[in-house]
PDB file of N, CA and C in Angstrom:
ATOM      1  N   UNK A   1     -13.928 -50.887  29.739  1.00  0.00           N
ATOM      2  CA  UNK A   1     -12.786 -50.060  30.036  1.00  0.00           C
ATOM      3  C   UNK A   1     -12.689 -48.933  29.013  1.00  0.00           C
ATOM      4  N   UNK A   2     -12.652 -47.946  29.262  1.00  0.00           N
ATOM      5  CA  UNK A   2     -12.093 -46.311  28.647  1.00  0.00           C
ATOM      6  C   UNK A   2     -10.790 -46.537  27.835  1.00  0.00           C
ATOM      7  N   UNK A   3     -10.715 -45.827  26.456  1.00  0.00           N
ATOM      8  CA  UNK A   3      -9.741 -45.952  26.225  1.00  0.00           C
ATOM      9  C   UNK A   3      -8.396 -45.246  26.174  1.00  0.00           C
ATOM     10  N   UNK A   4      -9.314 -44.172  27.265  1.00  0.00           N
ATOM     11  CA  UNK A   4      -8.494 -42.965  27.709  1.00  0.00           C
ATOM     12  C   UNK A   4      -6.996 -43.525  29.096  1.00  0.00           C
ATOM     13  N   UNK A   5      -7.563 -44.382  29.288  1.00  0.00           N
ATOM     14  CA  UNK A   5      -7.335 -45.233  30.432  1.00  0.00           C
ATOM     15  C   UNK A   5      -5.674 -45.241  30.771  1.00  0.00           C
ATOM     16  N   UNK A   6      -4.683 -45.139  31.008  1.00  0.00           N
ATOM     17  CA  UNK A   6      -3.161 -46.008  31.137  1.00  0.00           C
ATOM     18  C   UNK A   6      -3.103 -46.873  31.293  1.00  0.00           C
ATOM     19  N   UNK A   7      -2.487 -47.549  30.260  1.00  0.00           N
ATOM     20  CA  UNK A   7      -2.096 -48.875  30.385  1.00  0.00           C
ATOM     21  C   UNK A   7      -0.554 -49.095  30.814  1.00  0.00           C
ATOM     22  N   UNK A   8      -0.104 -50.340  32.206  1.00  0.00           N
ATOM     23  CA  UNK A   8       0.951 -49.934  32.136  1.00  0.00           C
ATOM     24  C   UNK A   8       1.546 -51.670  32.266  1.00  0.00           C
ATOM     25  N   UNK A   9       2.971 -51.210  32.017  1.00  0.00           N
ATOM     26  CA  UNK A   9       3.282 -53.175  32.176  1.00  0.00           C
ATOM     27  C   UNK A   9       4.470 -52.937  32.893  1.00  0.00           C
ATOM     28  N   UNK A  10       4.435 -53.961  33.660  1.00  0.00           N
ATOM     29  CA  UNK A  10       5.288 -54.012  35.294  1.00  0.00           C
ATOM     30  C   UNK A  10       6.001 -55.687  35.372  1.00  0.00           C
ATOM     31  N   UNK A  11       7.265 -55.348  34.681  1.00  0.00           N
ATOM     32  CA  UNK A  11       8.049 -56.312  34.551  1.00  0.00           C
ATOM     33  C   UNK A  11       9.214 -56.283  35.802  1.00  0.00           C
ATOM     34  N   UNK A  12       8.634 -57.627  36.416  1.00  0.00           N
ATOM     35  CA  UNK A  12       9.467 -57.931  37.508  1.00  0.00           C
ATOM     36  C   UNK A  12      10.592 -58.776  37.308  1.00  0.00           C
ATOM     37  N   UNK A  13      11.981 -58.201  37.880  1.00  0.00           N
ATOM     38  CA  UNK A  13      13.299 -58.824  37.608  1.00  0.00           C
ATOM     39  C   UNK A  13      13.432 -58.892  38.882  1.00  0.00           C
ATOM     40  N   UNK A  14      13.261 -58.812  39.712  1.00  0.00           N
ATOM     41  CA  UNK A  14      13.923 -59.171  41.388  1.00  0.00           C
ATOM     42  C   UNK A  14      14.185 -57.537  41.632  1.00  0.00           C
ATOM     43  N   UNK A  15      15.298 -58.429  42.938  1.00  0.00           N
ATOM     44  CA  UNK A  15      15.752 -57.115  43.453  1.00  0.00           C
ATOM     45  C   UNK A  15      15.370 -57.326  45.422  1.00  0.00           C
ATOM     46  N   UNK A  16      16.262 -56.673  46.072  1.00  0.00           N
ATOM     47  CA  UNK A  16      16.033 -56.767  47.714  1.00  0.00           C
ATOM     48  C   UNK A  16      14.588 -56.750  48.069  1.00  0.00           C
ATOM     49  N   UNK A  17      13.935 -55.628  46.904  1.00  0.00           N
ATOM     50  CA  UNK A  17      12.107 -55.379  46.881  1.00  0.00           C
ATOM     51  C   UNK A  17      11.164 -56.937  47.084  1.00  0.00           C
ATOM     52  N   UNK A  18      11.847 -57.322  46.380  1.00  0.00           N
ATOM     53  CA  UNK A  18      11.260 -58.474  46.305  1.00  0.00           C
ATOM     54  C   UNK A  18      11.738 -59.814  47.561  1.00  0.00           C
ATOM     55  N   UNK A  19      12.762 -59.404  47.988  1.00  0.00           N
ATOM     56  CA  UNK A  19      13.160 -60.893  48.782  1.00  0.00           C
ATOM     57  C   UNK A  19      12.586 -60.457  50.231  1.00  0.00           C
ATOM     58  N   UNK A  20      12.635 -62.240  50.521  1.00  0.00           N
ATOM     59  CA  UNK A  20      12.101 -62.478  52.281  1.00  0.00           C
ATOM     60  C   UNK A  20      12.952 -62.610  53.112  1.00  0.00           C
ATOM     61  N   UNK A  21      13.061 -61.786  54.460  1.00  0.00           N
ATOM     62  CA  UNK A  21      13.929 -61.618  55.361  1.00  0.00           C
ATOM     63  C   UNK A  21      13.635 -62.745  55.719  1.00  0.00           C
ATOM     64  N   UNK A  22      14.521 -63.760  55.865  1.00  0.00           N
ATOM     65  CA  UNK A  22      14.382 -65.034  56.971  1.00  0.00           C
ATOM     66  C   UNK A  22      15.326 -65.455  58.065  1.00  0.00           C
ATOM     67  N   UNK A  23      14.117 -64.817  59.213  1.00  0.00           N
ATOM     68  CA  UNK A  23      14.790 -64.387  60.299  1.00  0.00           C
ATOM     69  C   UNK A  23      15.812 -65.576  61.225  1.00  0.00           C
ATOM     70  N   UNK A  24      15.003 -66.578  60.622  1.00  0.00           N
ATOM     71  CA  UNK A  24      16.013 -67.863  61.015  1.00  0.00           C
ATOM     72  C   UNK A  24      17.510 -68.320  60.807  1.00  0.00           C
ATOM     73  N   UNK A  25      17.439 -67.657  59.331  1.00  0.00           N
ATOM     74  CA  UNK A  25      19.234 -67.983  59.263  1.00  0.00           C
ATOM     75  C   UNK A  25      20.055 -66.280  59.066  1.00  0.00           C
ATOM     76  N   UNK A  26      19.129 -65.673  58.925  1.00  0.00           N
ATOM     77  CA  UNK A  26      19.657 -63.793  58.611  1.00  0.00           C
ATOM     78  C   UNK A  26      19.553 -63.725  57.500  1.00  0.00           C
ATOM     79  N   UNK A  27      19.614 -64.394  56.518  1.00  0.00           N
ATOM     80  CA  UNK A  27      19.813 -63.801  55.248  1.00  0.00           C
ATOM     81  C   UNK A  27      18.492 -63.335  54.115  1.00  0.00           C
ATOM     82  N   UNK A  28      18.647 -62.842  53.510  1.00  0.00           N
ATOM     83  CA  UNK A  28      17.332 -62.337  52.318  1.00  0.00           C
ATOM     84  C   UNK A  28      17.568 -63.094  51.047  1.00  0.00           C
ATOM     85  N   UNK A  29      16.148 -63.783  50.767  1.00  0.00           N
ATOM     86  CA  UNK A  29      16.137 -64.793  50.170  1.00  0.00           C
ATOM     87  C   UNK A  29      14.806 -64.578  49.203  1.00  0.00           C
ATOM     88  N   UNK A  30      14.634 -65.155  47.853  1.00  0.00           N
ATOM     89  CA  UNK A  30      13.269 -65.026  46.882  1.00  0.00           C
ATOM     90  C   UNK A  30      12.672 -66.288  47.033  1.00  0.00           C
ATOM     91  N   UNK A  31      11.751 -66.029  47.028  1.00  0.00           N
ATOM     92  CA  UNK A  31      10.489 -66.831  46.856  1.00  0.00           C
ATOM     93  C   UNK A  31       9.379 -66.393  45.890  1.00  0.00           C
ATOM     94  N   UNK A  32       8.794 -65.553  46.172  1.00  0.00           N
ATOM     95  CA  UNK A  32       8.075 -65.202  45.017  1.00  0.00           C
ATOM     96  C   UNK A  32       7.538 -64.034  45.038  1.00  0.00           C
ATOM     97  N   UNK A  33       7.182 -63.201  44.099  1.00  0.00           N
ATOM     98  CA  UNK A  33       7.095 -61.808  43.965  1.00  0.00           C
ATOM     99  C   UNK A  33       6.357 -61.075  44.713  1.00  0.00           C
ATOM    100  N   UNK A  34       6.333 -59.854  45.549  1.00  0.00           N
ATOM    101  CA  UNK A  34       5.301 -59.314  46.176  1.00  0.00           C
ATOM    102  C   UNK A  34       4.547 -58.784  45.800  1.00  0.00           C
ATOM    103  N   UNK A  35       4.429 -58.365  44.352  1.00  0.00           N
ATOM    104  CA  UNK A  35       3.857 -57.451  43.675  1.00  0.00           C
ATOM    105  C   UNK A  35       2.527 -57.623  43.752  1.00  0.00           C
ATOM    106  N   UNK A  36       1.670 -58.742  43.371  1.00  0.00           N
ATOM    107  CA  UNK A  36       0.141 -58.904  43.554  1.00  0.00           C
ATOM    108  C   UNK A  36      -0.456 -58.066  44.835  1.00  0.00           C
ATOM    109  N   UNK A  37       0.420 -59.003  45.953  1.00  0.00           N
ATOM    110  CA  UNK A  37      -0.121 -58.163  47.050  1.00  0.00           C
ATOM    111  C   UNK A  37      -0.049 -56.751  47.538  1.00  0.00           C
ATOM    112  N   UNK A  38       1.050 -56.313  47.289  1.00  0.00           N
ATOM    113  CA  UNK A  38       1.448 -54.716  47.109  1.00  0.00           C
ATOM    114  C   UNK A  38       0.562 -54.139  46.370  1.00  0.00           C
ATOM    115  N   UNK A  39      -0.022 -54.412  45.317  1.00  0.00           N
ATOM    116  CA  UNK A  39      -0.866 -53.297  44.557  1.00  0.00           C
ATOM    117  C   UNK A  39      -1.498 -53.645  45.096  1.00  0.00           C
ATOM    118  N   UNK A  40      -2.053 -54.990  45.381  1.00  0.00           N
ATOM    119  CA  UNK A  40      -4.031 -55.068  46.176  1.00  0.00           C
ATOM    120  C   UNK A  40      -4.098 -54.315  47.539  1.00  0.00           C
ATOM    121  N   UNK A  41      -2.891 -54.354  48.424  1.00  0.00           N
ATOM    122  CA  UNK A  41      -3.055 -53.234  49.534  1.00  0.00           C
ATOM    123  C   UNK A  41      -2.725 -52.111  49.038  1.00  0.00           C
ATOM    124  N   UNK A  42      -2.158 -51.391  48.398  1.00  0.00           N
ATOM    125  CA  UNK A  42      -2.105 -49.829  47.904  1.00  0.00           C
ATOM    126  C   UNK A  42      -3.620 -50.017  47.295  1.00  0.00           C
ATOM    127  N   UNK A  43      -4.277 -50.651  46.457  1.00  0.00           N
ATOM    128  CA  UNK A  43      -5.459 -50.480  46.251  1.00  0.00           C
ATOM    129  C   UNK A  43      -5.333 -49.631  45.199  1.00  0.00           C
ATOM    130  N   UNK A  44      -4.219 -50.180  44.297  1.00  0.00           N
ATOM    131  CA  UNK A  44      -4.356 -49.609  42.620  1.00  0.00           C
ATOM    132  C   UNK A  44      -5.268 -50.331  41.771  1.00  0.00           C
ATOM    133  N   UNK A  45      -5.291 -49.219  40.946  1.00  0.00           N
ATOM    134  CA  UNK A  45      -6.998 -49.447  40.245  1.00  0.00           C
ATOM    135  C   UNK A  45      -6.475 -49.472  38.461  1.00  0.00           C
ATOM    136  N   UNK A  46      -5.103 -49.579  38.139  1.00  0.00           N
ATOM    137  CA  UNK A  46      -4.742 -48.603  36.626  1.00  0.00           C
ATOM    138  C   UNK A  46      -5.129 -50.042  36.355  1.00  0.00           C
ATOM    139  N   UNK A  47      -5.186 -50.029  34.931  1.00  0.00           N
ATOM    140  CA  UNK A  47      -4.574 -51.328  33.724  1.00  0.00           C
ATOM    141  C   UNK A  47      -2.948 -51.644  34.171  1.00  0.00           C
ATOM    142  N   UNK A  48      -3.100 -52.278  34.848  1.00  0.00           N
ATOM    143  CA  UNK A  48      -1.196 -52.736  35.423  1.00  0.00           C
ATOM    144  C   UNK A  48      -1.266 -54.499  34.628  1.00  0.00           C
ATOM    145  N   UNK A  49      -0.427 -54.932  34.025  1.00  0.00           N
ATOM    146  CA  UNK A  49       0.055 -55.975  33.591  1.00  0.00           C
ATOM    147  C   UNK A  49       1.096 -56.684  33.917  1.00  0.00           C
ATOM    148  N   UNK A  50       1.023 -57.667  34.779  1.00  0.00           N
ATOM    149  CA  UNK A  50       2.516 -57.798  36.072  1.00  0.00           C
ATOM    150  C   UNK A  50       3.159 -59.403  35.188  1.00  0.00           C
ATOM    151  N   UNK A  51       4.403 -58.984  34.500  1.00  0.00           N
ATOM    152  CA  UNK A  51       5.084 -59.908  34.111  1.00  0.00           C
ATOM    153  C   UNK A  51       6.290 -60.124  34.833  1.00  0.00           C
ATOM    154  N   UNK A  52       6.520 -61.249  35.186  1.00  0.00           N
ATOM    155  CA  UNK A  52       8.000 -61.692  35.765  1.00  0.00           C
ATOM    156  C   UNK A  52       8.775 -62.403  34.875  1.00  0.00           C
ATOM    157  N   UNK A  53       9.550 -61.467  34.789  1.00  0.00           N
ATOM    158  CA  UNK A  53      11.169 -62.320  34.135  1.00  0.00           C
ATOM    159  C   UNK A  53      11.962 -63.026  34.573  1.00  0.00           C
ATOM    160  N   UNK A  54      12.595 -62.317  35.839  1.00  0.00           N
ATOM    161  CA  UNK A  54      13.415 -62.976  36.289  1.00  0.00           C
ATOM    162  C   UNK A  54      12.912 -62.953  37.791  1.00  0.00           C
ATOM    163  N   UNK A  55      13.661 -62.937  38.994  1.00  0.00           N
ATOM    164  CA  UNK A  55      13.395 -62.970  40.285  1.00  0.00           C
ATOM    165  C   UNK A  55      14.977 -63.576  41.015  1.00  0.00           C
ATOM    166  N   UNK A  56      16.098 -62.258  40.640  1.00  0.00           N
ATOM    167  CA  UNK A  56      17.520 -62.594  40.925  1.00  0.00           C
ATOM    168  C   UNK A  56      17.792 -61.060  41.932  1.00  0.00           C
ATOM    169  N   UNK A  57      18.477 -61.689  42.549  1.00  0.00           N
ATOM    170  CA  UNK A  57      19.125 -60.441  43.001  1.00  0.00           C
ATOM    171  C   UNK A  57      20.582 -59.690  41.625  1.00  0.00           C
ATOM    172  N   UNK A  58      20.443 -58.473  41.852  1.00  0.00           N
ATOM    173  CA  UNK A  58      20.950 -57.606  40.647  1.00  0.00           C
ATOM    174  C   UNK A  58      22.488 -57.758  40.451  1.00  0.00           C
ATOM    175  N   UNK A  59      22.969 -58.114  41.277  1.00  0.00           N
ATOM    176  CA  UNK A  59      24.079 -58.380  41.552  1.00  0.00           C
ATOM    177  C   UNK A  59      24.616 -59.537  40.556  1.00  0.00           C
ATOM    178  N   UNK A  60      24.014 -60.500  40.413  1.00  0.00           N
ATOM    179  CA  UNK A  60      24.087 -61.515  39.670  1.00  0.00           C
ATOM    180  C   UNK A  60      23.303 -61.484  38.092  1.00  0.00           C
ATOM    181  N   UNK A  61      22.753 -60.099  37.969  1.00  0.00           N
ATOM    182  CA  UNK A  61      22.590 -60.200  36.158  1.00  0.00           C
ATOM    183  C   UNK A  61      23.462 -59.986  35.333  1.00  0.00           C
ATOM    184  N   UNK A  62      22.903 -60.892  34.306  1.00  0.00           N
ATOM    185  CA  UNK A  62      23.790 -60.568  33.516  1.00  0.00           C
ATOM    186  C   UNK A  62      23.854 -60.190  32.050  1.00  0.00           C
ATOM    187  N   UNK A  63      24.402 -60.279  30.945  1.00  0.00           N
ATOM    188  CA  UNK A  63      23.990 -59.178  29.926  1.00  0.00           C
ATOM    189  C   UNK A  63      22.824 -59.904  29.098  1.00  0.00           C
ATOM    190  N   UNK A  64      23.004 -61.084  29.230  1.00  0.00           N
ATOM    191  CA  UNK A  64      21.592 -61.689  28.807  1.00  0.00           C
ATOM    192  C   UNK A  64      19.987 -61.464  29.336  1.00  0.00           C
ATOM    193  N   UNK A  65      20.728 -61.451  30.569  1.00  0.00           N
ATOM    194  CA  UNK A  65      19.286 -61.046  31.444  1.00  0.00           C
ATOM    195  C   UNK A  65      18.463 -59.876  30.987  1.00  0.00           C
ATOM    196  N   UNK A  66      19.891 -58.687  30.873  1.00  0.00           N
ATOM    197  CA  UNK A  66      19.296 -57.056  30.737  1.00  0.00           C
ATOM    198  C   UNK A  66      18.592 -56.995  28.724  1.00  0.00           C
ATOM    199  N   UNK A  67      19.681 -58.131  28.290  1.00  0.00           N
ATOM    200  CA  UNK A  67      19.220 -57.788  26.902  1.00  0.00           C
ATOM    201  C   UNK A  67      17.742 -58.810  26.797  1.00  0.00           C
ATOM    202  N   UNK A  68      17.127 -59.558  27.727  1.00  0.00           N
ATOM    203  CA  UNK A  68      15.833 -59.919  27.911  1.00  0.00           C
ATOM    204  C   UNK A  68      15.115 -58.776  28.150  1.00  0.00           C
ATOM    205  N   UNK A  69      15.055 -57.891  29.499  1.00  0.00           N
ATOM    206  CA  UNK A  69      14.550 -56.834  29.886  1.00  0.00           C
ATOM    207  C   UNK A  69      14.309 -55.882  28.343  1.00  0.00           C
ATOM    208  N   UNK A  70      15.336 -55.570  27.810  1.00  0.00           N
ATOM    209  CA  UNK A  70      15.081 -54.722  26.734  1.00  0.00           C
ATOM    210  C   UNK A  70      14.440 -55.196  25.439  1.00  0.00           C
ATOM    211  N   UNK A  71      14.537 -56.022  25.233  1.00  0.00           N
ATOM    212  CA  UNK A  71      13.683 -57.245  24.147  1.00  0.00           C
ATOM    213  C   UNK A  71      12.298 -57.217  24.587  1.00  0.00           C
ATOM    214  N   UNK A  72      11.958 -57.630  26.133  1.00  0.00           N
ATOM    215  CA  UNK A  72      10.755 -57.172  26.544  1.00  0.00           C
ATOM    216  C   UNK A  72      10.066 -55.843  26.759  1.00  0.00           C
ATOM    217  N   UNK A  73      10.680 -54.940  26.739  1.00  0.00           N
ATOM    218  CA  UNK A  73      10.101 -53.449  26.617  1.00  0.00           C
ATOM    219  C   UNK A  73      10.175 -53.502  25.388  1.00  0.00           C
ATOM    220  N   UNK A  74      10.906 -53.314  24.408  1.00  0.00           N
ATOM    221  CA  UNK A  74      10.328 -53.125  22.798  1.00  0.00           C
ATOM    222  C   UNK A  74       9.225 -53.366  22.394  1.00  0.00           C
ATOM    223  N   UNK A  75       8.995 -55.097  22.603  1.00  0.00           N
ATOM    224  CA  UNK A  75       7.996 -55.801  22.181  1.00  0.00           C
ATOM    225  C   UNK A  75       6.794 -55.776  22.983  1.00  0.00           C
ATOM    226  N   UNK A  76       6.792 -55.500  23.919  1.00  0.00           N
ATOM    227  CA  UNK A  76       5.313 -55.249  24.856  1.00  0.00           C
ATOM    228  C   UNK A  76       4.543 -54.022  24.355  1.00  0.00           C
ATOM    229  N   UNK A  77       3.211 -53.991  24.236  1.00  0.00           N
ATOM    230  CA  UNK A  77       2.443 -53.010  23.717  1.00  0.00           C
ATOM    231  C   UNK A  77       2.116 -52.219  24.246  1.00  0.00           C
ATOM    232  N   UNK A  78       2.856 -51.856  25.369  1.00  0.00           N
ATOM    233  CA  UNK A  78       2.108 -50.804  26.466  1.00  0.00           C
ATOM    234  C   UNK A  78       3.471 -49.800  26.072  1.00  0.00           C
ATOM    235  N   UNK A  79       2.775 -48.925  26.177  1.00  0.00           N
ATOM    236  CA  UNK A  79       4.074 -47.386  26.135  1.00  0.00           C
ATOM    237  C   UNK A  79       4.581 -46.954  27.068  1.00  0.00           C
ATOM    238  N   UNK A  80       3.735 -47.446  28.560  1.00  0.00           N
ATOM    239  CA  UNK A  80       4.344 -46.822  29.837  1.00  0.00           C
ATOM    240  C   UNK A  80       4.831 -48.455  30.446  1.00  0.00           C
ATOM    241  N   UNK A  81       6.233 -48.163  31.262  1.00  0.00           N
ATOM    242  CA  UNK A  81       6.300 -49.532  31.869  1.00  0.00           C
ATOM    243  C   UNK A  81       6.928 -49.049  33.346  1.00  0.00           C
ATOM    244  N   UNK A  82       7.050 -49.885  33.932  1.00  0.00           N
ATOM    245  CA  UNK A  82       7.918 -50.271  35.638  1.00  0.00           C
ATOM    246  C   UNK A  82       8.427 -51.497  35.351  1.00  0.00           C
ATOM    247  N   UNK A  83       9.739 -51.692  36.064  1.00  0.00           N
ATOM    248  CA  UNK A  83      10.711 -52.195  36.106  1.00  0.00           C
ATOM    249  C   UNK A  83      11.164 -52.122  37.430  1.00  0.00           C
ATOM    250  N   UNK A  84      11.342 -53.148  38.500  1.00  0.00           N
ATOM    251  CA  UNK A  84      11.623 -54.009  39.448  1.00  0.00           C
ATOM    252  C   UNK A  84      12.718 -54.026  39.407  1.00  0.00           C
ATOM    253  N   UNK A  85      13.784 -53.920  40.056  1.00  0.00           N
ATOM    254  CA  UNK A  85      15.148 -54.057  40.382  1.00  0.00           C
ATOM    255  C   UNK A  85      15.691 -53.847  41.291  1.00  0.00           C
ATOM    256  N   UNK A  86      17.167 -54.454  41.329  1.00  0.00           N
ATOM    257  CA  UNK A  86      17.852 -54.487  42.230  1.00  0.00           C
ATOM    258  C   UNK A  86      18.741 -53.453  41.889  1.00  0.00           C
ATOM    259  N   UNK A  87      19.183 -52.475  43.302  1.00  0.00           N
ATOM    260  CA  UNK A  87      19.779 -51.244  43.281  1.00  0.00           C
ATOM    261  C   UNK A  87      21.088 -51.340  42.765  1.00  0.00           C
ATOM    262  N   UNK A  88      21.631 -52.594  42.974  1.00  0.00           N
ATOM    263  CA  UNK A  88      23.422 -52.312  42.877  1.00  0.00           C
ATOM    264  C   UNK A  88      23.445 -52.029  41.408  1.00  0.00           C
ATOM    265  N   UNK A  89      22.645 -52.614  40.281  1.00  0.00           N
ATOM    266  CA  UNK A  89      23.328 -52.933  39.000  1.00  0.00           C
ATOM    267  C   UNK A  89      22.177 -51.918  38.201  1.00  0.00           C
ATOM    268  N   UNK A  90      21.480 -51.155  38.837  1.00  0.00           N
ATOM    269  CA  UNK A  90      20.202 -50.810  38.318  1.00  0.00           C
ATOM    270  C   UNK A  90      20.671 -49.467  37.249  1.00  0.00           C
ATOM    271  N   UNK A  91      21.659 -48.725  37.415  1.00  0.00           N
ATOM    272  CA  UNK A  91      22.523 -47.775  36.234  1.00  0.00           C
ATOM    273  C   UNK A  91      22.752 -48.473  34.883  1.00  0.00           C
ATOM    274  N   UNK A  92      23.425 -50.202  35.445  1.00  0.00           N
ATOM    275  CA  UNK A  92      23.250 -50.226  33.940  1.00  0.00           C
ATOM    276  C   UNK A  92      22.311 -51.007  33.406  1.00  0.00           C
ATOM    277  N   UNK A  93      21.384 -51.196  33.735  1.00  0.00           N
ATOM    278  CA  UNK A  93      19.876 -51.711  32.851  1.00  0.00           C
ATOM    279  C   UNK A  93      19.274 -50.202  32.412  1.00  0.00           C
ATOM    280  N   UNK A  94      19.289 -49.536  33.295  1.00  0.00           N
ATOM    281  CA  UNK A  94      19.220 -47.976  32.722  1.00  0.00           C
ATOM    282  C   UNK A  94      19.287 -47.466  31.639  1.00  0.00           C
ATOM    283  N   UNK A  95      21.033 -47.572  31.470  1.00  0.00           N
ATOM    284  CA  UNK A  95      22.002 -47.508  30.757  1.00  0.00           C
ATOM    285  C   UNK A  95      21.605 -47.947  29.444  1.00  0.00           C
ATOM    286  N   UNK A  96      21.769 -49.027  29.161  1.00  0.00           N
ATOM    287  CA  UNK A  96      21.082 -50.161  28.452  1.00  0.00           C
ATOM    288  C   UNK A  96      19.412 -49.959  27.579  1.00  0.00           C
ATOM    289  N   UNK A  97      18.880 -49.496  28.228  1.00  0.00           N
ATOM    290  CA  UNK A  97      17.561 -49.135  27.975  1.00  0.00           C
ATOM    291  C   UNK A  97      17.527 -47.823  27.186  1.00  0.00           C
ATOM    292  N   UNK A  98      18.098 -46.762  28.230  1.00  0.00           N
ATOM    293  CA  UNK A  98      18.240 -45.474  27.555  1.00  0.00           C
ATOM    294  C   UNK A  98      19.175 -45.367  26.330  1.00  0.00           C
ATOM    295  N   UNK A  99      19.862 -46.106  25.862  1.00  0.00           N
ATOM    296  CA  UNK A  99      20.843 -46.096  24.868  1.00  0.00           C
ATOM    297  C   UNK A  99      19.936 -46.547  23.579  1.00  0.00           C
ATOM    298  N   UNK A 100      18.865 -47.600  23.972  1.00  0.00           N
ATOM    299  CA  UNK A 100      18.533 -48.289  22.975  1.00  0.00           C
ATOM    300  C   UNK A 100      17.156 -47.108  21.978  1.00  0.00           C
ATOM    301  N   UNK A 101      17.216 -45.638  22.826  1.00  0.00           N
ATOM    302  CA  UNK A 101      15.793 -44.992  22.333  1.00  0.00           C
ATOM    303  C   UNK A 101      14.438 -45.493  22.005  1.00  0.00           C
ATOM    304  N   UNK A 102      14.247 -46.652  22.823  1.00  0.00           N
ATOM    305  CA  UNK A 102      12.889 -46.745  22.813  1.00  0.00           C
ATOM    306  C   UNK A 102      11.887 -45.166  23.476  1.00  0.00           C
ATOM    307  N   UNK A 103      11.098 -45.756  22.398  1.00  0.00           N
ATOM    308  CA  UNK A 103       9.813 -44.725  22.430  1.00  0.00           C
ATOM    309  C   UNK A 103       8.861 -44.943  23.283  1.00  0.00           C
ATOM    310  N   UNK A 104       9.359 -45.035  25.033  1.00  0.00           N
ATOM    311  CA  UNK A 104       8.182 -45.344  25.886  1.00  0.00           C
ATOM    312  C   UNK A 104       8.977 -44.852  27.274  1.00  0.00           C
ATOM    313  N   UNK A 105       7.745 -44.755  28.184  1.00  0.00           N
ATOM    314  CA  UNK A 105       8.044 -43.843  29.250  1.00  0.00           C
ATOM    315  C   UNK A 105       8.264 -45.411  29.861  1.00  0.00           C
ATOM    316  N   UNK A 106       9.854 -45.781  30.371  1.00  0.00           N
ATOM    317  CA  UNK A 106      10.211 -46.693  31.395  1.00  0.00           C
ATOM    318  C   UNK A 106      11.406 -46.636  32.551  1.00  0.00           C
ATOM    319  N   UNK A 107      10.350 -46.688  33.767  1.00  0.00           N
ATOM    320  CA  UNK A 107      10.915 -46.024  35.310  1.00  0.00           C
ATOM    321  C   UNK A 107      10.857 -47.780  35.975  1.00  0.00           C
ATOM    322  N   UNK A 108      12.598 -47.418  36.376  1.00  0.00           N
ATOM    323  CA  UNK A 108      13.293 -48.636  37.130  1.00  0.00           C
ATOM    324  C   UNK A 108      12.806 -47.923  38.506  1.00  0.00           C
ATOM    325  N   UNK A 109      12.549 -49.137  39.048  1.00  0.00           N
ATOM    326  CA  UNK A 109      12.596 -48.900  41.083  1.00  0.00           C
ATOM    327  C   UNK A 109      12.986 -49.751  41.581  1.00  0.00           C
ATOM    328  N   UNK A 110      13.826 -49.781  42.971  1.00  0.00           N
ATOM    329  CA  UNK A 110      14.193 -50.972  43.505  1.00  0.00           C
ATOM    330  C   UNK A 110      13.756 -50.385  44.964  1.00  0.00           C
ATOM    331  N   UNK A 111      14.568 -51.275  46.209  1.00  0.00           N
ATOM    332  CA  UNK A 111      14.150 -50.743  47.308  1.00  0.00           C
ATOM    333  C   UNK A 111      15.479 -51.178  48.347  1.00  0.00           C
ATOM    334  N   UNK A 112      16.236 -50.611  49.501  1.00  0.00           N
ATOM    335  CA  UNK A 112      17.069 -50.932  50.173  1.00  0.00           C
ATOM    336  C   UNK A 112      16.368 -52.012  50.731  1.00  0.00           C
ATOM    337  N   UNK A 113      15.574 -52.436  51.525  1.00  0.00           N
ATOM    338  CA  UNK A 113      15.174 -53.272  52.438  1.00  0.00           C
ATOM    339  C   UNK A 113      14.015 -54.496  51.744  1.00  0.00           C
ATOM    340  N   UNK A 114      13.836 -55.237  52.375  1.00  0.00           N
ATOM    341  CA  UNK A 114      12.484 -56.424  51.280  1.00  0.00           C
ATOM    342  C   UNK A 114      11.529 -55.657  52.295  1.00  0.00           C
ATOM    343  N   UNK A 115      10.266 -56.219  51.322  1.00  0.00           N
ATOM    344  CA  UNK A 115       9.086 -55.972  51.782  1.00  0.00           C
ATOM    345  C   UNK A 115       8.664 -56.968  52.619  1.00  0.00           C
ATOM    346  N   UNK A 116       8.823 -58.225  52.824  1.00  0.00           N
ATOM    347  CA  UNK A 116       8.522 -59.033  53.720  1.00  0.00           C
ATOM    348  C   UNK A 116       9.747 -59.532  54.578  1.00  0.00           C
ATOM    349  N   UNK A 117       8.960 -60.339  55.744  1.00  0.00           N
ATOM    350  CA  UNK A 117      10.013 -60.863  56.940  1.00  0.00           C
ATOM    351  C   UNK A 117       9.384 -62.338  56.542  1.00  0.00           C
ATOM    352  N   UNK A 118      10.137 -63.446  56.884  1.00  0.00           N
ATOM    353  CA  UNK A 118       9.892 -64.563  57.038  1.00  0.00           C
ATOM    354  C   UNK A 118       9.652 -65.015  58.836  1.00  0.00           C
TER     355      UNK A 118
END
């Protein structure tokens, strides 16, 4: 590997992105992360490092959770990161992050709808 390369680390906290429509009872529900498969069909090629933290919908974090998230961006050695989330609460992990001036390029995404149906 080049060491020109990006390295990036992709810490998964949940979020609608992540849950399974299960069409049986209606509701959106986690099971387990989509992320593996999502990059292997986009057919990304970077240094990606896929850690899961949590796997909650956002709604239900809480300041422990976010002060995990930020404990884990400090301490991870990669300078560029992604961050998995859920839309409702996603301002203040933001928030939270951007306050703390870490010295690294880190972009939250979430998604209205899950990526899978059950």
């Amino acid at each position: 590997m080049r060491d020109d390369i990006m390295k990036i680390r992709l810490f998964i906290t949940g979020g609608t992105i992540d849950k399974v429509y299960n069409q049986s009872n209606g509701e959106l529900e986690f099971d387990q992360t989509h992320f593996p498969e999502i990059l292997s069909r986009a057919r990304v090629e970077v240094d990606l490092l896929i850690e899961e933290l949590l796997l909650i919908d956002s709604l239900d974090m809480i300041d422990a959770d976010r002060d995990l998230i930020l404990e884990r961006c400090i301490n991870c050695e990669e300078k560029y990161i992604l961050i998995t989330h859920g839309t409702d609460t996603m301002c203040e992990t933001a928030k939270l992050l951007g306050e703390s001036s870490i010295d690294k390029t880190i972009v939250l995404f979430g998604s209205m709808v899950p990526y899978a149906v059950s």
